[in-house]
C-alpha atoms as a PDB file:
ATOM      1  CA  UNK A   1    -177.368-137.091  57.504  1.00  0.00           C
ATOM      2  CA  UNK A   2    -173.681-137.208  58.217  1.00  0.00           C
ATOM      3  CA  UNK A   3    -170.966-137.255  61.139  1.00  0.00           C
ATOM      4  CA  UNK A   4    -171.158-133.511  61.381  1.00  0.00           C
ATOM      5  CA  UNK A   5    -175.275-133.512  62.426  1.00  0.00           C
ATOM      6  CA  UNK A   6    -174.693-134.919  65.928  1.00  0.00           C
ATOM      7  CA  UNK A   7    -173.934-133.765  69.187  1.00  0.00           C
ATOM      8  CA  UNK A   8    -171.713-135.179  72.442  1.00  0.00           C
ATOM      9  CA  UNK A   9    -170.999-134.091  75.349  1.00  0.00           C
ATOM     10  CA  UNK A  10    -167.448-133.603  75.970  1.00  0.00           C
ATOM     11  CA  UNK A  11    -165.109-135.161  79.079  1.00  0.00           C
ATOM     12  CA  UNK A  12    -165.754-131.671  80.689  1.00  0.00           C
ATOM     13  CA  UNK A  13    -169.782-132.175  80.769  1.00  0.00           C
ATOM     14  CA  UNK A  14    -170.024-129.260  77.789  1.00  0.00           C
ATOM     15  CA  UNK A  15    -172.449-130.034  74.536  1.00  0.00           C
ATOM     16  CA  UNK A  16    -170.309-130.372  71.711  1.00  0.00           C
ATOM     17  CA  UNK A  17    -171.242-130.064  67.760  1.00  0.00           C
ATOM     18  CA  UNK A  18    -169.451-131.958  65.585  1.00  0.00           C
ATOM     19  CA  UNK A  19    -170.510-129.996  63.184  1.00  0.00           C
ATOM     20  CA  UNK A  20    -167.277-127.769  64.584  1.00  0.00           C
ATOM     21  CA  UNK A  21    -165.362-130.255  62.538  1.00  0.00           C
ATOM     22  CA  UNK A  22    -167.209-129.666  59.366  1.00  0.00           C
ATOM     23  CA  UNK A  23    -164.410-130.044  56.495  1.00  0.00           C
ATOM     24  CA  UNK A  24    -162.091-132.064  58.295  1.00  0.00           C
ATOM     25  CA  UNK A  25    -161.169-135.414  58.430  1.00  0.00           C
ATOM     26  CA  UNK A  26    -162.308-137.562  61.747  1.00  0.00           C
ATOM     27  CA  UNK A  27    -160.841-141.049  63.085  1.00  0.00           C
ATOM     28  CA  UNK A  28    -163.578-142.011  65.585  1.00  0.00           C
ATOM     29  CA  UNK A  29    -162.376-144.696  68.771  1.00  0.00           C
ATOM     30  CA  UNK A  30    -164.060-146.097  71.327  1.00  0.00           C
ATOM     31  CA  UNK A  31    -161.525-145.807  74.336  1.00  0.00           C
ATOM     32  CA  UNK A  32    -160.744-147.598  77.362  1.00  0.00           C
ATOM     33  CA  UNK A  33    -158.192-147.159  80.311  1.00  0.00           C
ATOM     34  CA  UNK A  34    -158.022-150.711  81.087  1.00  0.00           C
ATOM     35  CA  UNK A  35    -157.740-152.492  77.675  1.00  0.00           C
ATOM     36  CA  UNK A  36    -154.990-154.713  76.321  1.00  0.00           C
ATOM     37  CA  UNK A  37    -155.307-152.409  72.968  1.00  0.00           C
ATOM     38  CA  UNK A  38    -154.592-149.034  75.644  1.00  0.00           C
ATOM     39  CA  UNK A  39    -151.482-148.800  74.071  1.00  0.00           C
ATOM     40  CA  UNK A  40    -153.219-147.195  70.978  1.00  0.00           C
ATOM     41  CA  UNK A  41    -153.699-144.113  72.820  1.00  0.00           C
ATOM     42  CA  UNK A  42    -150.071-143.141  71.907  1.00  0.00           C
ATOM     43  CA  UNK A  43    -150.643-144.180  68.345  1.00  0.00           C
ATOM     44  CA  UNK A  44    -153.735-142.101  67.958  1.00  0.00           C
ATOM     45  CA  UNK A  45    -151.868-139.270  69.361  1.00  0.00           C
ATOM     46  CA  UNK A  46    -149.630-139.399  67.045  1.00  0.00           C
ATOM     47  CA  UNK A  47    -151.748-139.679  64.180  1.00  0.00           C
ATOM     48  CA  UNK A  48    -152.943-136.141  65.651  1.00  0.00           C
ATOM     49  CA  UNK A  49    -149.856-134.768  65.826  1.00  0.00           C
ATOM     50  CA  UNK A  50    -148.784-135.547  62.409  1.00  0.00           C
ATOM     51  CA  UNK A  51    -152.054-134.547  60.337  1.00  0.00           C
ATOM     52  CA  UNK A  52    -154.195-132.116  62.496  1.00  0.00           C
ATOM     53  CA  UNK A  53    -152.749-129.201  60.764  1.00  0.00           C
ATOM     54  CA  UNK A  54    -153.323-130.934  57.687  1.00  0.00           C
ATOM     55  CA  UNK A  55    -156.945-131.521  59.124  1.00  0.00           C
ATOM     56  CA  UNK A  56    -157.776-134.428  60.556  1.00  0.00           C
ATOM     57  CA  UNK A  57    -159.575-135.000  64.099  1.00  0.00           C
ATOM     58  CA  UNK A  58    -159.278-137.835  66.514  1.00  0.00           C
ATOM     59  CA  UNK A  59    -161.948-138.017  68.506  1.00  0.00           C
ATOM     60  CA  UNK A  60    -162.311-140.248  71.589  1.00  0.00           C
ATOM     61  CA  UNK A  61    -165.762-141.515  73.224  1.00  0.00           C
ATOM     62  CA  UNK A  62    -164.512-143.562  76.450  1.00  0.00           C
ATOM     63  CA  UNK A  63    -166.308-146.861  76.470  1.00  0.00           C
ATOM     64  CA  UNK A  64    -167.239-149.345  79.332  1.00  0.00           C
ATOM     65  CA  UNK A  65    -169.639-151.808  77.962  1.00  0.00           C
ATOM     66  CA  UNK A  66    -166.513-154.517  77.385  1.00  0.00           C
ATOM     67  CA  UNK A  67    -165.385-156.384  80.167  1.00  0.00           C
ATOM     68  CA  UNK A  68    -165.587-153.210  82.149  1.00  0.00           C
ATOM     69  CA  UNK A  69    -162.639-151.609  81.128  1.00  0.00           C
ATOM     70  CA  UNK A  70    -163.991-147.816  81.388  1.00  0.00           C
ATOM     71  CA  UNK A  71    -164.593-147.824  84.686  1.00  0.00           C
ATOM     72  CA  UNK A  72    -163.214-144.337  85.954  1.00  0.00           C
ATOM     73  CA  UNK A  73    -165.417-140.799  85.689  1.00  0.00           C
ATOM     74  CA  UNK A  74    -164.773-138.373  83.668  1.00  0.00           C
ATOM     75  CA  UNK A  75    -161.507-136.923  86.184  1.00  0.00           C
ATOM     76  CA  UNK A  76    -160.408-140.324  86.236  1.00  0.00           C
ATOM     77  CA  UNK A  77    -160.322-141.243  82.578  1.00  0.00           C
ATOM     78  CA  UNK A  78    -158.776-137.405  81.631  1.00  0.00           C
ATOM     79  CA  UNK A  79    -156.229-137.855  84.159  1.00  0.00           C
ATOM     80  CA  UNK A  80    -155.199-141.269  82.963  1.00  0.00           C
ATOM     81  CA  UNK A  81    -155.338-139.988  79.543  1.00  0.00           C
ATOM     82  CA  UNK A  82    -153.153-136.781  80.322  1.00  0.00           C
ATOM     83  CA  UNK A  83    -151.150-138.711  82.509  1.00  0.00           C
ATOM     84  CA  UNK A  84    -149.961-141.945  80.694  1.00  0.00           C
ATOM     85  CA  UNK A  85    -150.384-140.918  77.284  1.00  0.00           C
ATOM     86  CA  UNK A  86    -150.462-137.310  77.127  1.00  0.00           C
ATOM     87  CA  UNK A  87    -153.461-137.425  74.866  1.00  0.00           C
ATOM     88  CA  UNK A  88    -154.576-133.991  73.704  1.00  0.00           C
ATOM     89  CA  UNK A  89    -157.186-135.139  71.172  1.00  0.00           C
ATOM     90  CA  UNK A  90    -160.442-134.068  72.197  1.00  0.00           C
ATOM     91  CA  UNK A  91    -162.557-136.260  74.696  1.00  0.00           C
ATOM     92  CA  UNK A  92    -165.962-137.296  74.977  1.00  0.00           C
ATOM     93  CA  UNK A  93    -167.953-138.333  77.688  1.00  0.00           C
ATOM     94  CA  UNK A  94    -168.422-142.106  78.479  1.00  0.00           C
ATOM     95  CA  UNK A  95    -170.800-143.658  76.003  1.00  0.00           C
ATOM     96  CA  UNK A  96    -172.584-146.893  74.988  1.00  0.00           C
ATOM     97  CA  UNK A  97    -171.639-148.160  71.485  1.00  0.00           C
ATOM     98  CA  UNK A  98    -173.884-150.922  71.281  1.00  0.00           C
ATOM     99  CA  UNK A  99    -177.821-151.845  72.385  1.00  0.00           C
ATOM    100  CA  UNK A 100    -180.653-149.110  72.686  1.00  0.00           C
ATOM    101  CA  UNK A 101    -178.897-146.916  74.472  1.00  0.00           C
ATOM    102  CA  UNK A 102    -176.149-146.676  72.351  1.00  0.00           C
ATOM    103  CA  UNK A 103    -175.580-142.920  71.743  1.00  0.00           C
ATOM    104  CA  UNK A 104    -176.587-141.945  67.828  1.00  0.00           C
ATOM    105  CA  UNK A 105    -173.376-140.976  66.128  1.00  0.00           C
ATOM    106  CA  UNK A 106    -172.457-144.913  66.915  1.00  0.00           C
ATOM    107  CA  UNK A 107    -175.763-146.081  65.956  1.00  0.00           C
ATOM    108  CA  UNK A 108    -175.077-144.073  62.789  1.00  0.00           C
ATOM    109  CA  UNK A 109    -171.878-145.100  62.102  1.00  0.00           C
ATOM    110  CA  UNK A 110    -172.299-148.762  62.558  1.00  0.00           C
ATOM    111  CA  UNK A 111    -174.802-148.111  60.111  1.00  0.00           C
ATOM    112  CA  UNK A 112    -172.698-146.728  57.609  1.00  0.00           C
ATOM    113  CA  UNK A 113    -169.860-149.187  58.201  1.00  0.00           C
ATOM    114  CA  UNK A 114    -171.098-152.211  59.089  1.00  0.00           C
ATOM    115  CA  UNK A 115    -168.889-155.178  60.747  1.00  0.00           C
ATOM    116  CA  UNK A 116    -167.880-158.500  59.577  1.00  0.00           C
ATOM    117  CA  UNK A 117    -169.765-160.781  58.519  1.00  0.00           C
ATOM    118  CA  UNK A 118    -172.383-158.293  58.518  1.00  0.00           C
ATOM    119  CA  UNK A 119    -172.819-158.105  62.314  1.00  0.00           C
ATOM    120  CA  UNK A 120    -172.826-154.426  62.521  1.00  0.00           C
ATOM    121  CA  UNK A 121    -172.591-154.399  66.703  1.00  0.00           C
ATOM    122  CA  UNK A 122    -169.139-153.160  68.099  1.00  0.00           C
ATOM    123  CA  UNK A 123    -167.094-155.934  69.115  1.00  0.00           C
ATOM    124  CA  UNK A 124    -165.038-154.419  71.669  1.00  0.00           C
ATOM    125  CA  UNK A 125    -162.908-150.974  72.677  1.00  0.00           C
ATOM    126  CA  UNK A 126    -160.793-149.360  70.257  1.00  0.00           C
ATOM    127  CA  UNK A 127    -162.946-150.205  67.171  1.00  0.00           C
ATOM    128  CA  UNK A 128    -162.272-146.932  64.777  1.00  0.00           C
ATOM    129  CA  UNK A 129    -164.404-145.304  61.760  1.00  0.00           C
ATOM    130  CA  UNK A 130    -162.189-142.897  59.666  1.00  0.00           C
ATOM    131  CA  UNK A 131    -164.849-140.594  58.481  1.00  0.00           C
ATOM    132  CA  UNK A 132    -164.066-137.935  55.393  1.00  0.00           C
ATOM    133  CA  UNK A 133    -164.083-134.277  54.830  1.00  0.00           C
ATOM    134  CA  UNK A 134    -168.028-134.496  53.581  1.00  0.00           C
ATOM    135  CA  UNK A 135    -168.900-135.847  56.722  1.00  0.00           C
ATOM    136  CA  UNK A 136    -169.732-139.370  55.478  1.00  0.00           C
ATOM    137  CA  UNK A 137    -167.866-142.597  56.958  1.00  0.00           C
ATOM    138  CA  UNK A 138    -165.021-144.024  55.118  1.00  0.00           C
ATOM    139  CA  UNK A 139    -163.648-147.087  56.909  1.00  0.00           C
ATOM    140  CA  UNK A 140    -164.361-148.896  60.083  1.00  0.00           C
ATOM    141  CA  UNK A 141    -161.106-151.154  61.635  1.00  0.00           C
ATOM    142  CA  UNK A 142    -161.236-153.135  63.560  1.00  0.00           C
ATOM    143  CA  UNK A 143    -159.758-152.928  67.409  1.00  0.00           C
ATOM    144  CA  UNK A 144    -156.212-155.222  66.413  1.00  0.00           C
ATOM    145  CA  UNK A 145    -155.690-152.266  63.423  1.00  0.00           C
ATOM    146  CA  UNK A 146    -153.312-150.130  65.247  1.00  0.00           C
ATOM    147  CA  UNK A 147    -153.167-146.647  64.389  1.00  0.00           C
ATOM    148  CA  UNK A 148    -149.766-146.379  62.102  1.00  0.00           C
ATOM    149  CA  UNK A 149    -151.672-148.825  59.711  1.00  0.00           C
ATOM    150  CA  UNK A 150    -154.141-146.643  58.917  1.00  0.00           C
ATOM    151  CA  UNK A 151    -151.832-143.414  57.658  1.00  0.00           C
ATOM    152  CA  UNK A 152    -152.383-144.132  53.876  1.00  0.00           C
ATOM    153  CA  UNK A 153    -156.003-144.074  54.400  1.00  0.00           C
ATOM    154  CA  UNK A 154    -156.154-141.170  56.670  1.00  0.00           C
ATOM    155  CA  UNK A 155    -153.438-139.583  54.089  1.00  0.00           C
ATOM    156  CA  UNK A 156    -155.561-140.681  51.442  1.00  0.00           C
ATOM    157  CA  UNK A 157    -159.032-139.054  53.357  1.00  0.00           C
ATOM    158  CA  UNK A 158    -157.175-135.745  53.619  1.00  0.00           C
ATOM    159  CA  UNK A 159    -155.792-135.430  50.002  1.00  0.00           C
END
């Protein structure tokens, strides 16, 4: 099993494959409008700027299980997105991280990358897996790693 065997639906309400991705590099976020770490949104678009013709993928799954901080639907959060950040990374629809209903590419990636202290739940929005080429997961950071201080990896991942 690996990054590319699950589905998610997208902002739009379509069923997405990752497996569309196959061969490429993917930084995976949790996302929130109403976060102090926000701000990243222009750093991650950035980061898909630079590389995505070198092939890498950020990939956003809105998030609303900390301090509700997601609390928009799925107009609200793209227009926010497009609005204030002109992200053009692709979107997910909202999704749980954490507990039994947490949606099973984040079950499987806290799995692969487990947190500190080996508390493998997500501690809050903008936590980030960097997952390689081969599908398998890299790299989690943490939500205070901003985006610019993950280029060498991500460089690194698509090398």
């Amino acid at each position: 099993m690996n990054a590319f065997d699950f589905d998610a639906m997208a902002l739009d309400g379509s069923q997405q494959r990752l497996s569309q991705y196959r061969g490429h590099v993917l930084l995976v976020v949790n996302v929130a409008s109403k976060c102090g770490f926000t701000p990243q949104y222009a750093g991650l678009e950035t980061l898909w700027r630079d590389y995505a013709a070198q092939g890498l993928v950020v990939l956003g799954f809105p998030c609303d299980q900390f301090g509700h901080q997601e609390p928009g639907d799925a107009e609200e959060i793209r227009n926010f997105c497009s609005l204030s950040y002109d992200v053009s990374f692709p979107m997910f629809a909202k999704v749980e991280v954490n507990g039994s209903n947490a949606h099973p590419l984040w079950k499987w990636l806290k799995q692969q990358k487990g947190g500190l202290l080996g508390i493998d739940a997500i501690k809050w929005n903008f936590t980030k897996f960097l997952v390689g080429r081969d599908g398998n997961a890299l790299r989690r950071y943490a939500p205070t790693d901003t985006p610019e201080s993950m280029r060498s990896d991500i460089e690194a991942a698509l090398a």
